[in-house]
Protein backbone atom coordinates (compact mmCIF):
# COMPACT_ATOMS: atom_id res chain seq x y z
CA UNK A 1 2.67 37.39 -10.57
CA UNK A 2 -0.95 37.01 -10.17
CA UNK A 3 -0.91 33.85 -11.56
CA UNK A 4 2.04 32.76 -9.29
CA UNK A 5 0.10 33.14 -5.93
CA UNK A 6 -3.33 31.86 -7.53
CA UNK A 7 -1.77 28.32 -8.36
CA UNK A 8 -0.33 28.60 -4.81
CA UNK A 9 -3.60 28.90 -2.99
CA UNK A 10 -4.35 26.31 -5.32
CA UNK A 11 -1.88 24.02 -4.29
CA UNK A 12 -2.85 24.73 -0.53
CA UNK A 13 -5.89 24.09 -0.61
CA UNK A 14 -5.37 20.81 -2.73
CA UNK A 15 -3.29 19.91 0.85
CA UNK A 16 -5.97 21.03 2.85
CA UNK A 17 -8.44 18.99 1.52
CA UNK A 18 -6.35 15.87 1.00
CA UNK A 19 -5.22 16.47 4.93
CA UNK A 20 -8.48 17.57 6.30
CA UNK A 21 -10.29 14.15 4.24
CA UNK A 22 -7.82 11.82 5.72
CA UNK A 23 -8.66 13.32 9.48
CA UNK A 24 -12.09 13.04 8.52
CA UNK A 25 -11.58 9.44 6.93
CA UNK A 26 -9.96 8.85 10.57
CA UNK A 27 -13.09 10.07 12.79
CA UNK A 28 -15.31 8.00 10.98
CA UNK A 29 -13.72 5.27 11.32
CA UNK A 30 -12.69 5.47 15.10
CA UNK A 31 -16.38 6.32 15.41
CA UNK A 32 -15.62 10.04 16.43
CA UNK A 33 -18.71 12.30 16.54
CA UNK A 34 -16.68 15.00 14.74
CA UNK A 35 -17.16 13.92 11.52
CA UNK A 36 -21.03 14.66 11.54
CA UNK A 37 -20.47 18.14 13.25
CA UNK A 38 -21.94 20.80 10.48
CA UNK A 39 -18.81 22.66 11.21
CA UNK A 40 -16.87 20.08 9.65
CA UNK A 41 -18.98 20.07 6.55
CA UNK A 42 -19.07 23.50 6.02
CA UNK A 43 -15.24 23.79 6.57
CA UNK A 44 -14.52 21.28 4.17
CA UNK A 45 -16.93 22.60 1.69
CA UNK A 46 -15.68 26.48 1.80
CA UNK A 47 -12.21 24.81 0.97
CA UNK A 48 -13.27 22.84 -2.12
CA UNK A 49 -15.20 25.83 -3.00
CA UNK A 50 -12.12 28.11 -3.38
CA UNK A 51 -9.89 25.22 -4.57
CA UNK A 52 -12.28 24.63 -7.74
CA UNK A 53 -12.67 28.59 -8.06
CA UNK A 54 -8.73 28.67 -8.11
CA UNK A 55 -8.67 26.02 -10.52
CA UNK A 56 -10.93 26.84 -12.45
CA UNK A 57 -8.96 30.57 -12.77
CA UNK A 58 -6.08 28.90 -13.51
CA UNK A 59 -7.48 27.24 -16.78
CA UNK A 60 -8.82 30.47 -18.22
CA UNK A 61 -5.55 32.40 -17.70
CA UNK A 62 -3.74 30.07 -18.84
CA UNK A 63 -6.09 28.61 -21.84
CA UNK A 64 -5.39 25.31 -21.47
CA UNK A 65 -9.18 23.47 -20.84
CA UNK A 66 -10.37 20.40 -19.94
CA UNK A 67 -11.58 18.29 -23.40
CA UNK A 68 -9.49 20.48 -25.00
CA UNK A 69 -5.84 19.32 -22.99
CA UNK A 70 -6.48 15.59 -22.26
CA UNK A 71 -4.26 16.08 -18.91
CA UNK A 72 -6.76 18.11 -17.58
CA UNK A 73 -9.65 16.06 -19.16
CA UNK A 74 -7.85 13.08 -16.71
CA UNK A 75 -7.83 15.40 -13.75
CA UNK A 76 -11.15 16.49 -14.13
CA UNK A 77 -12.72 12.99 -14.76
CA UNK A 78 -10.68 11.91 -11.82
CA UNK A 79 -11.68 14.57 -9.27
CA UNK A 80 -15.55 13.48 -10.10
CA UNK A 81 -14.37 10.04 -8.95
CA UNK A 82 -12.45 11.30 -6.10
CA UNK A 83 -16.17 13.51 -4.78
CA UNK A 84 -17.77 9.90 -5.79
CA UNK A 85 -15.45 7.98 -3.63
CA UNK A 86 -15.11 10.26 -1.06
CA UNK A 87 -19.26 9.97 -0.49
CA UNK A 88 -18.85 6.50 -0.45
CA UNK A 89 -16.32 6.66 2.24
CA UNK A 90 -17.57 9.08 4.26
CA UNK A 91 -21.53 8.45 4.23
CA UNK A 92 -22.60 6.20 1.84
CA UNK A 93 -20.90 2.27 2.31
CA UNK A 94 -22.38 0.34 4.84
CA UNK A 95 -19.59 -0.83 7.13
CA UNK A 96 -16.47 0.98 8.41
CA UNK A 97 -14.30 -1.63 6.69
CA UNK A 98 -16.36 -0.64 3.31
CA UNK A 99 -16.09 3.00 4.30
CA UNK A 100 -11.88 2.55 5.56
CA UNK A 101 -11.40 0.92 1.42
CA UNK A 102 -13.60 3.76 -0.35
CA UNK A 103 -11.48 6.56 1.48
CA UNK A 104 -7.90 4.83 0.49
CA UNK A 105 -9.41 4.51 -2.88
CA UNK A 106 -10.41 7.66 -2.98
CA UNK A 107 -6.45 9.05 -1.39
CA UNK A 108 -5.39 6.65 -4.51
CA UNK A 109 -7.27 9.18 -7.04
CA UNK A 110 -5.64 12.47 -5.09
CA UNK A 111 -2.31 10.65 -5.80
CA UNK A 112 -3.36 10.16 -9.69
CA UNK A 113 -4.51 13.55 -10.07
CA UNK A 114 -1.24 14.91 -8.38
CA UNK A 115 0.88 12.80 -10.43
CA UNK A 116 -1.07 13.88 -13.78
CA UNK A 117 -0.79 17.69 -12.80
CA UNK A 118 3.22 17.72 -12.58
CA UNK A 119 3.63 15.82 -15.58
CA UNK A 120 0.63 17.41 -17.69
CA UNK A 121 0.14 14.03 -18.92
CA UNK A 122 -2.80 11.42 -18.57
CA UNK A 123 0.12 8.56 -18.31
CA UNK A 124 1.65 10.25 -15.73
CA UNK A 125 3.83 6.68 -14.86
CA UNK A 126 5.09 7.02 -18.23
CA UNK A 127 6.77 10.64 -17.28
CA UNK A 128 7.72 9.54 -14.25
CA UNK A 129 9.66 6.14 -15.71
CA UNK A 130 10.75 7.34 -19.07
């Protein structure tokens, strides 16, 4: 049962950080000063912090570890592209246009790392056609 609700405040806060990125994506790009209130950082940052710590319960009651299950090798190679992406899009490109493609990129990864962890596969297409 434990289990149960700890992959549910997992999945939440996946949404939550998906959601609250996009709105973010969207400030910065409208030019909104919201996106550099510390509020906003620390908000988004408490979030990630419990989503990893719920992931990262996950693996260990369930013993299945990234390099050891090549699904979660993908997702975890793919959420340090996703934070890499993401600091592109929201800080580190030089124009809004630059910043608007690094953030879809990054939603693009999200979608790939979703995809991967409801078919437990690295080819999640594959799953999903076959």
């Amino acid at each position: 049962m434990l289990y149960y609700w700890i992959k549910e405040l997992h999945v939440a806060t996946v949404v939550f950080t998906v959601s609250f990125f996009s709105i973010r994506l969207i400030w910065m790009y409208t030019g909104s000063r919201l996106v550099n209130r510390p509020w906003v950082r620390r908000l988004s940052q408490a979030n990630d912090s419990l989503l990893l710590v719920a992931g990262i319960t996950l693996a260990v009651m369930s013993h299945q570890y990234p390099l050891v299950m090549s699904w979660l090798t993908a997702k975890l190679a793919v959420l340090i592209l996703y934070i890499i992406l993401g600091m592109f899009a929201l800080r580190w490109a030089p124009t809004r246009n630059s910043r608007l493609l690094f953030g879809v990129l990054a939603l693009a990864s999200v979608g790939y790392i979703v995809a991967v962890a409801l078919t437990r596969t690295p080819q999640p297409w594959q799953a999903m056609l076959g």
